[in-house]
PDB file of N, CA and C in Angstrom:
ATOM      1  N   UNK A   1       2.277  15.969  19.744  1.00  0.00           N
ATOM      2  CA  UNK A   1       1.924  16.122  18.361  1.00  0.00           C
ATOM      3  C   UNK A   1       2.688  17.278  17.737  1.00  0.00           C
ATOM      4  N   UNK A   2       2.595  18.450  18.171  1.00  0.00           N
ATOM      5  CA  UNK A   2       3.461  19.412  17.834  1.00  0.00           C
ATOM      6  C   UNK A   2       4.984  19.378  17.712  1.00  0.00           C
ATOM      7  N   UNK A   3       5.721  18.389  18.581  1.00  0.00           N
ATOM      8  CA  UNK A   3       6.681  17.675  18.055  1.00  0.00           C
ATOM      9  C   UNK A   3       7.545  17.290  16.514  1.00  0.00           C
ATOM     10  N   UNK A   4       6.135  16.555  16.174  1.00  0.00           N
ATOM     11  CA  UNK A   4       5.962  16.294  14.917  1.00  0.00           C
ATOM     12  C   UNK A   4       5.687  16.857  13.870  1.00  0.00           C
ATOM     13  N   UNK A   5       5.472  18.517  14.023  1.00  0.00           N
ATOM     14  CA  UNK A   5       4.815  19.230  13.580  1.00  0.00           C
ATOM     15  C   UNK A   5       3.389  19.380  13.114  1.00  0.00           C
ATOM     16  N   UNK A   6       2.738  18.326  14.289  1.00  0.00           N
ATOM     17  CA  UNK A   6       0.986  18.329  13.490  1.00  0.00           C
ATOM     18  C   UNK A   6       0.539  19.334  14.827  1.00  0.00           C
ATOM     19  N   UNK A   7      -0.847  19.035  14.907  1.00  0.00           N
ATOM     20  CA  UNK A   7      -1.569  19.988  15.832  1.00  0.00           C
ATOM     21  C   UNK A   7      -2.786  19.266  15.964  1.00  0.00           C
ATOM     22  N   UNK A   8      -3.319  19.281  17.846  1.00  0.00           N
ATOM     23  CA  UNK A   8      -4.292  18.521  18.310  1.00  0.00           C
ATOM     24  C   UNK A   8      -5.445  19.421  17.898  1.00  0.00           C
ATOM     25  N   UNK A   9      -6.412  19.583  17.449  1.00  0.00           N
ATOM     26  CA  UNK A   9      -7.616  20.129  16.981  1.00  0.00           C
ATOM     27  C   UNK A   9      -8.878  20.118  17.974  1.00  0.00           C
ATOM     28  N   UNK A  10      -8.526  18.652  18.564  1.00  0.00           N
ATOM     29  CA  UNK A  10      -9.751  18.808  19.892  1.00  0.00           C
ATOM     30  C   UNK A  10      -9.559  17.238  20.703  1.00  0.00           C
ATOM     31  N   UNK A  11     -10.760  17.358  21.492  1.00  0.00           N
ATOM     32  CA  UNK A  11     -10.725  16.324  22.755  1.00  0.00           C
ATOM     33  C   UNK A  11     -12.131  15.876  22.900  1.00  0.00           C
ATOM     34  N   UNK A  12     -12.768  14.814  22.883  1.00  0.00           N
ATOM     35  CA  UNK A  12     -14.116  14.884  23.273  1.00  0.00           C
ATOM     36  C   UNK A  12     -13.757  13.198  23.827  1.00  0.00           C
ATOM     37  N   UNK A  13     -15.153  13.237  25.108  1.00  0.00           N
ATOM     38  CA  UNK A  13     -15.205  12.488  25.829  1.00  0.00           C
ATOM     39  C   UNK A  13     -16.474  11.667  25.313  1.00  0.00           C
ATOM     40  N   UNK A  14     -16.939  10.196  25.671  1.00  0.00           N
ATOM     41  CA  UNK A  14     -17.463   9.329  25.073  1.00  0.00           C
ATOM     42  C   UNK A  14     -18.123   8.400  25.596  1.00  0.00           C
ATOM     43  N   UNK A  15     -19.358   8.018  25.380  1.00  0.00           N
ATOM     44  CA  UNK A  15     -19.634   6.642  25.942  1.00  0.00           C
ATOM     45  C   UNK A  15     -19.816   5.627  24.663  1.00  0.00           C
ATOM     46  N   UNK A  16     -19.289   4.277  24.464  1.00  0.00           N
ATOM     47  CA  UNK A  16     -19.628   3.480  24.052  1.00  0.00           C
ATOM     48  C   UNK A  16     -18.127   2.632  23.933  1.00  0.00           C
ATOM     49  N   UNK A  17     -17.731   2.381  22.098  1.00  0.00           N
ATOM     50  CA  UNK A  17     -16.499   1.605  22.344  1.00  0.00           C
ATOM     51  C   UNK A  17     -15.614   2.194  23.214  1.00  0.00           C
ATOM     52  N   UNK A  18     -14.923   3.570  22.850  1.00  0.00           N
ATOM     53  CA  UNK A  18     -13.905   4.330  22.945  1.00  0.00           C
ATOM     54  C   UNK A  18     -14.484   5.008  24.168  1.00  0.00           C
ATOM     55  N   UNK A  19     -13.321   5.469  24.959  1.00  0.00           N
ATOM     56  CA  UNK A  19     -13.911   6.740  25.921  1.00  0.00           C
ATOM     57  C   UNK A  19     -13.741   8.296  25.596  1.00  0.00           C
ATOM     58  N   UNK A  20     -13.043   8.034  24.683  1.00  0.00           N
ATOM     59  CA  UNK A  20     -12.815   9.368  24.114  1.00  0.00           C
ATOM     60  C   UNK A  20     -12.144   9.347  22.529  1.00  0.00           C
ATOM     61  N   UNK A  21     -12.246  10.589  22.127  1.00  0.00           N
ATOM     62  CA  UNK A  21     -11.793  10.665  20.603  1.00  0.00           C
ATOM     63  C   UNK A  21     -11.372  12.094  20.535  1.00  0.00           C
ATOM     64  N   UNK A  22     -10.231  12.360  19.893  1.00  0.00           N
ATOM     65  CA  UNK A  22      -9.513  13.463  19.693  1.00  0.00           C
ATOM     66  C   UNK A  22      -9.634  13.564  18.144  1.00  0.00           C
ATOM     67  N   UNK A  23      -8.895  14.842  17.156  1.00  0.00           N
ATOM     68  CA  UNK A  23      -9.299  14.881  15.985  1.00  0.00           C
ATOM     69  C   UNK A  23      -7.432  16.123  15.836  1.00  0.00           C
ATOM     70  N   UNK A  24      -6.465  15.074  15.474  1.00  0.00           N
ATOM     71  CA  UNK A  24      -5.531  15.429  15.269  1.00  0.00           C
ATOM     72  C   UNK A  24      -4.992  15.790  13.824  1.00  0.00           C
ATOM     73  N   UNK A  25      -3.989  16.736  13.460  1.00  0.00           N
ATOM     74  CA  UNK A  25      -3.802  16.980  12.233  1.00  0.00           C
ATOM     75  C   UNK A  25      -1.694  16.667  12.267  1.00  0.00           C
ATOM     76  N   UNK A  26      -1.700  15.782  11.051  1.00  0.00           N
ATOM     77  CA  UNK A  26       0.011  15.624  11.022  1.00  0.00           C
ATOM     78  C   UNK A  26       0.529  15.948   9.887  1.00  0.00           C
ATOM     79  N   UNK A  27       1.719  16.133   9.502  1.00  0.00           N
ATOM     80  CA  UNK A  27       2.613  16.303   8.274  1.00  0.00           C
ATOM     81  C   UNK A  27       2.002  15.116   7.629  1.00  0.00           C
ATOM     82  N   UNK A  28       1.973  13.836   8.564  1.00  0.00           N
ATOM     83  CA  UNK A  28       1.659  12.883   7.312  1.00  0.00           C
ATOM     84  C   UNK A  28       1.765  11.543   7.870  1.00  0.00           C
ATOM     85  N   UNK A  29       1.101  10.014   7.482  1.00  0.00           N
ATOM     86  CA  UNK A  29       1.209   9.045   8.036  1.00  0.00           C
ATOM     87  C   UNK A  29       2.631   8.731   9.314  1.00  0.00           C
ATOM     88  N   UNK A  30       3.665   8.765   9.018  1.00  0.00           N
ATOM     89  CA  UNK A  30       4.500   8.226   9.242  1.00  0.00           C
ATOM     90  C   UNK A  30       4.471   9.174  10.609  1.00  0.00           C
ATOM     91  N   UNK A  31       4.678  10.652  10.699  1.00  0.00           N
ATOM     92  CA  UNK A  31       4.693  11.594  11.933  1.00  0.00           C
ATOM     93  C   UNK A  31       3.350  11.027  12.480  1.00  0.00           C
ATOM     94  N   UNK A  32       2.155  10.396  12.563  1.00  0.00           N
ATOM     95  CA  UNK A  32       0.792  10.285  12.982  1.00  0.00           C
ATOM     96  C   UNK A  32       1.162   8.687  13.450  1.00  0.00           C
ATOM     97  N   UNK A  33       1.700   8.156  12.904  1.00  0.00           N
ATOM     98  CA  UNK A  33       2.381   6.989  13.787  1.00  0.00           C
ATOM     99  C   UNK A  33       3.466   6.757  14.537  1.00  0.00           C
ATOM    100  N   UNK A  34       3.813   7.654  14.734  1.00  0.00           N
ATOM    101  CA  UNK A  34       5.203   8.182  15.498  1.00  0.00           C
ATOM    102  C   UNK A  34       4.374   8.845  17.175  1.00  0.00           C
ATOM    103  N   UNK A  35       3.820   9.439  16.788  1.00  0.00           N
ATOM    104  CA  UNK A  35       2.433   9.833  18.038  1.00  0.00           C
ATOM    105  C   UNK A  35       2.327   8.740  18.423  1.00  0.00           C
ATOM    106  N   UNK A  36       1.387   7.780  17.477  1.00  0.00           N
ATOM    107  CA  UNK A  36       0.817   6.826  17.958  1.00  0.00           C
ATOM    108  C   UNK A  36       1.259   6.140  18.822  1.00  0.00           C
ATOM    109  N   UNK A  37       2.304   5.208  18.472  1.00  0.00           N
ATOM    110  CA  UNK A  37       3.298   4.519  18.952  1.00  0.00           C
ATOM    111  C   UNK A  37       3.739   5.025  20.219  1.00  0.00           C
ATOM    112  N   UNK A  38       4.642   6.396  20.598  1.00  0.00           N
ATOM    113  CA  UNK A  38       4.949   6.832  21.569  1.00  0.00           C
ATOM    114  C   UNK A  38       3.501   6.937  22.485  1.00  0.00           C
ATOM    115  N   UNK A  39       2.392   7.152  22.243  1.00  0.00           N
ATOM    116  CA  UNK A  39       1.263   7.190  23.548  1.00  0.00           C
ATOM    117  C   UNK A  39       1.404   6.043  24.032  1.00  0.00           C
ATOM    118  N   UNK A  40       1.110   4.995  22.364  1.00  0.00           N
ATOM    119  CA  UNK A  40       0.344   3.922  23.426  1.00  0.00           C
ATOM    120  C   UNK A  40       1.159   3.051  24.270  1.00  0.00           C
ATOM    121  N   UNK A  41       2.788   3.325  23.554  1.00  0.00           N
ATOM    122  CA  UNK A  41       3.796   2.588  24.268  1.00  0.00           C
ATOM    123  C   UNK A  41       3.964   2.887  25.456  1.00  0.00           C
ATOM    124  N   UNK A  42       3.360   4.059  26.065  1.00  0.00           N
ATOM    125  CA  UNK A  42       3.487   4.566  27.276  1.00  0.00           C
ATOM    126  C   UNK A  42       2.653   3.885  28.739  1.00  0.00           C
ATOM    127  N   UNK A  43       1.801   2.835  28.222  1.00  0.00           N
ATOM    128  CA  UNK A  43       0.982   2.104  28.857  1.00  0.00           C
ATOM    129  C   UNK A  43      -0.505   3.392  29.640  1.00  0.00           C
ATOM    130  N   UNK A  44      -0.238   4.488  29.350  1.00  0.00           N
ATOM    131  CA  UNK A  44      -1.623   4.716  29.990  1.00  0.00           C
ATOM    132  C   UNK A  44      -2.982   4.909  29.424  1.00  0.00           C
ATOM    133  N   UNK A  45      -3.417   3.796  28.307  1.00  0.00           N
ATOM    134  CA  UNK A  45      -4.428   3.241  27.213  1.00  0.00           C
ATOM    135  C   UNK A  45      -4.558   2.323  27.436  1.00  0.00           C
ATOM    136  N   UNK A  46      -5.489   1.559  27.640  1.00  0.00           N
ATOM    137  CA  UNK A  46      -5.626   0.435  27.210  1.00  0.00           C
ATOM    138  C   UNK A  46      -6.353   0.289  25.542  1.00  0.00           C
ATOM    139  N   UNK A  47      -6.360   1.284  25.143  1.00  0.00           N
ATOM    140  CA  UNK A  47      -6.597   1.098  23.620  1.00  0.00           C
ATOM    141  C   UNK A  47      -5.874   2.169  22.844  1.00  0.00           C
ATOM    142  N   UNK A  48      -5.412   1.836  21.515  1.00  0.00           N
ATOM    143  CA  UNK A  48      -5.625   3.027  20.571  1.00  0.00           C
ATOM    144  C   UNK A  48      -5.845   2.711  19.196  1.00  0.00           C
ATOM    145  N   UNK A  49      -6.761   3.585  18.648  1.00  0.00           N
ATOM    146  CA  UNK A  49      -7.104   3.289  17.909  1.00  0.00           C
ATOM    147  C   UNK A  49      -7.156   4.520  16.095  1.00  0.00           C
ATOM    148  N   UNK A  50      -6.584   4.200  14.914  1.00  0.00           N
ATOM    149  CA  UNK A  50      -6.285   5.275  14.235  1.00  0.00           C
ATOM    150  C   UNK A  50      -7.519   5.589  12.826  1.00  0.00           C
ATOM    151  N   UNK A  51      -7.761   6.564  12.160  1.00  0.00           N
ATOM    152  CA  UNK A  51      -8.507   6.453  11.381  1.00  0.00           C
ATOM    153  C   UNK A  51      -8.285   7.594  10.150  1.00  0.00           C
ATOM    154  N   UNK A  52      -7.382   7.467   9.066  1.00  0.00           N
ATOM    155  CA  UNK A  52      -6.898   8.549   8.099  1.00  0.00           C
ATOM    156  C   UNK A  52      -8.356   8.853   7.814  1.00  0.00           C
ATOM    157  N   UNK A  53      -8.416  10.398   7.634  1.00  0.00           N
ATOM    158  CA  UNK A  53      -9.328  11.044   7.098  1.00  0.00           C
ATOM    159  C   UNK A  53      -8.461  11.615   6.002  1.00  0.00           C
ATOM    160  N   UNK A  54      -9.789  11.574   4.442  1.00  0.00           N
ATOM    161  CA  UNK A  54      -9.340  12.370   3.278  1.00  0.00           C
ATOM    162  C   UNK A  54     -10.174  13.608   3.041  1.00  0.00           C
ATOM    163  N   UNK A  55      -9.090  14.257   2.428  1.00  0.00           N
ATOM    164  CA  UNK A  55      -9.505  15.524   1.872  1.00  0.00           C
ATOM    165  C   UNK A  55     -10.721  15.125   1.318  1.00  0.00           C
ATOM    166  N   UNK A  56     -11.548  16.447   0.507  1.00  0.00           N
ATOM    167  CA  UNK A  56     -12.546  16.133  -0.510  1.00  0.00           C
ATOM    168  C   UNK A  56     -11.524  16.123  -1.438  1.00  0.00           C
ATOM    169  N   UNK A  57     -10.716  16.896  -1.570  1.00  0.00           N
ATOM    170  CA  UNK A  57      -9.748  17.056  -3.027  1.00  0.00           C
ATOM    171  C   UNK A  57      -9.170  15.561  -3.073  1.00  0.00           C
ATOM    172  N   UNK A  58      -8.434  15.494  -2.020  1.00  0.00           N
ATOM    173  CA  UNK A  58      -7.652  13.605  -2.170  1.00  0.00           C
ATOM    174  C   UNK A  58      -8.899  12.482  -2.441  1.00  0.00           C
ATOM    175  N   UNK A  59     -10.126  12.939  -1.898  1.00  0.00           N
ATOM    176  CA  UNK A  59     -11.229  11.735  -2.665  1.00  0.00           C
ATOM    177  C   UNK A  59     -11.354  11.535  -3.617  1.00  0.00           C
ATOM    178  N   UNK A  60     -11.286  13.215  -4.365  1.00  0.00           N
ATOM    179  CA  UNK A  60     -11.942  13.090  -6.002  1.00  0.00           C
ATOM    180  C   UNK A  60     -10.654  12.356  -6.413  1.00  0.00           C
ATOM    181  N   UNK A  61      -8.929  12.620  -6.100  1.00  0.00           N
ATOM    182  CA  UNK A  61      -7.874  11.653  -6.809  1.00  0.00           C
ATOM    183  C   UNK A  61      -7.962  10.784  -6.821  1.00  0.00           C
ATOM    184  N   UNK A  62      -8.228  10.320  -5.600  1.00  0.00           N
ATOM    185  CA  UNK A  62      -8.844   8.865  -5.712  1.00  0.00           C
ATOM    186  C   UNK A  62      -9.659   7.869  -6.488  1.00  0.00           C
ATOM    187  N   UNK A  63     -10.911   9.085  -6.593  1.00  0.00           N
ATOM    188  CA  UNK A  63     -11.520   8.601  -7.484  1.00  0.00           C
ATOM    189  C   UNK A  63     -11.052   8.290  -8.985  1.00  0.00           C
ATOM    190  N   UNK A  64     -10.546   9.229  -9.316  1.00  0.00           N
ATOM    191  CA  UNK A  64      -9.731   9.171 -10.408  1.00  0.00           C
ATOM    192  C   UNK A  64      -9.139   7.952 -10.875  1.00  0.00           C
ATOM    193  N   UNK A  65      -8.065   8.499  -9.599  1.00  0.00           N
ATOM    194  CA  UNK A  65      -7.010   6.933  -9.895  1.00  0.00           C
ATOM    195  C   UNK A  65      -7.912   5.940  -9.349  1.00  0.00           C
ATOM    196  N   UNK A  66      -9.322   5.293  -9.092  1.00  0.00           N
ATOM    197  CA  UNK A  66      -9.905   4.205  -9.035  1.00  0.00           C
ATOM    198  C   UNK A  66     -10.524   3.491 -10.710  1.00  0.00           C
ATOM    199  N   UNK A  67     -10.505   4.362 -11.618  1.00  0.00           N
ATOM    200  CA  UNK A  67     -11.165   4.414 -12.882  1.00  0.00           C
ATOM    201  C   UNK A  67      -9.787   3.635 -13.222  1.00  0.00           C
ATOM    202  N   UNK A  68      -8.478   3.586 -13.409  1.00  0.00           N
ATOM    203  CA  UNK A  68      -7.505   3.039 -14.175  1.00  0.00           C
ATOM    204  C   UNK A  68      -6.949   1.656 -13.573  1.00  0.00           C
ATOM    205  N   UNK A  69      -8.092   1.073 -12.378  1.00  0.00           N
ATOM    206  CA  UNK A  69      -7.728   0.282 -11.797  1.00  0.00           C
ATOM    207  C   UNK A  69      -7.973  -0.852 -12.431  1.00  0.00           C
ATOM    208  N   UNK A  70      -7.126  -2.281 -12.520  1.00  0.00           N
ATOM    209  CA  UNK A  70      -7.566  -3.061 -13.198  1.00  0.00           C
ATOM    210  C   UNK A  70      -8.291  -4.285 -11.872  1.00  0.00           C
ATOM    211  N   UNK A  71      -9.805  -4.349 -12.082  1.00  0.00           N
ATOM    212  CA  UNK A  71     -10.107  -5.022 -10.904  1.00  0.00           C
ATOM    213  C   UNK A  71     -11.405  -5.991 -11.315  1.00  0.00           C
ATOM    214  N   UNK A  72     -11.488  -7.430 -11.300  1.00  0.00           N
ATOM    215  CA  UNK A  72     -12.670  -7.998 -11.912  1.00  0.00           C
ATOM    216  C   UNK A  72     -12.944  -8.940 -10.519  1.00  0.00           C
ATOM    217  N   UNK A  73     -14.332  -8.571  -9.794  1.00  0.00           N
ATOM    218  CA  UNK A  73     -15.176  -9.188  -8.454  1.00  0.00           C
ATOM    219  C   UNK A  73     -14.439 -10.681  -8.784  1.00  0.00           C
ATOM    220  N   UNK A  74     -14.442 -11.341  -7.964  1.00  0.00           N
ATOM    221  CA  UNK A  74     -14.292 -13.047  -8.393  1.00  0.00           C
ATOM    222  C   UNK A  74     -15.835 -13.594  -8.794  1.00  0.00           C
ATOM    223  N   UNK A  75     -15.471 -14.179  -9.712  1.00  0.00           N
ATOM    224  CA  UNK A  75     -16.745 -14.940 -10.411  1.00  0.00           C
ATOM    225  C   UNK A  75     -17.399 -13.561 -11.591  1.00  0.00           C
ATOM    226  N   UNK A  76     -16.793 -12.881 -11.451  1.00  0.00           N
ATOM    227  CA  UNK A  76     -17.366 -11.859 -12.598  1.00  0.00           C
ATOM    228  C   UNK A  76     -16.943 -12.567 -13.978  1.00  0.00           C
TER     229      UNK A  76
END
């Protein structure tokens, strides 16, 4: 990860789907799939699995830019 310039934050071990879950930080999608890719291509996973977390600040943009969206349910 540091490679990439992100940084591993932690490690925790698991029972249920996953056996474990880490909580990594990257420059940005593309370096966080560049990780990705190189682990799992490495065959010692049999899973991986990814999940972007947002800022509170990038939520509220979001929110934002969700108000100028043009979007009507079907059957609305």
């Amino acid at each position: 990860m540091e490679s990439v310039g992100g940084k591993l934050h932690g490690f925790w071990y698991a029972f249920g789907a996953h056996d474990g879950y880490s909580l990594w930080e990257a420059p940005g999608n593309v370096s966080m799939a560049a990780v990705a890719l190189a682990i799992s291509g490495g065959g010692a996973l049999s899973s991986l699995e990814t999940t972007v977390l947002l800022t509170v600040d990038e939520t509220i943009e979001a929110l934002r830019a969700a108000e100028q969206v043009q979007y009507r349910a079907p059957g609305a």
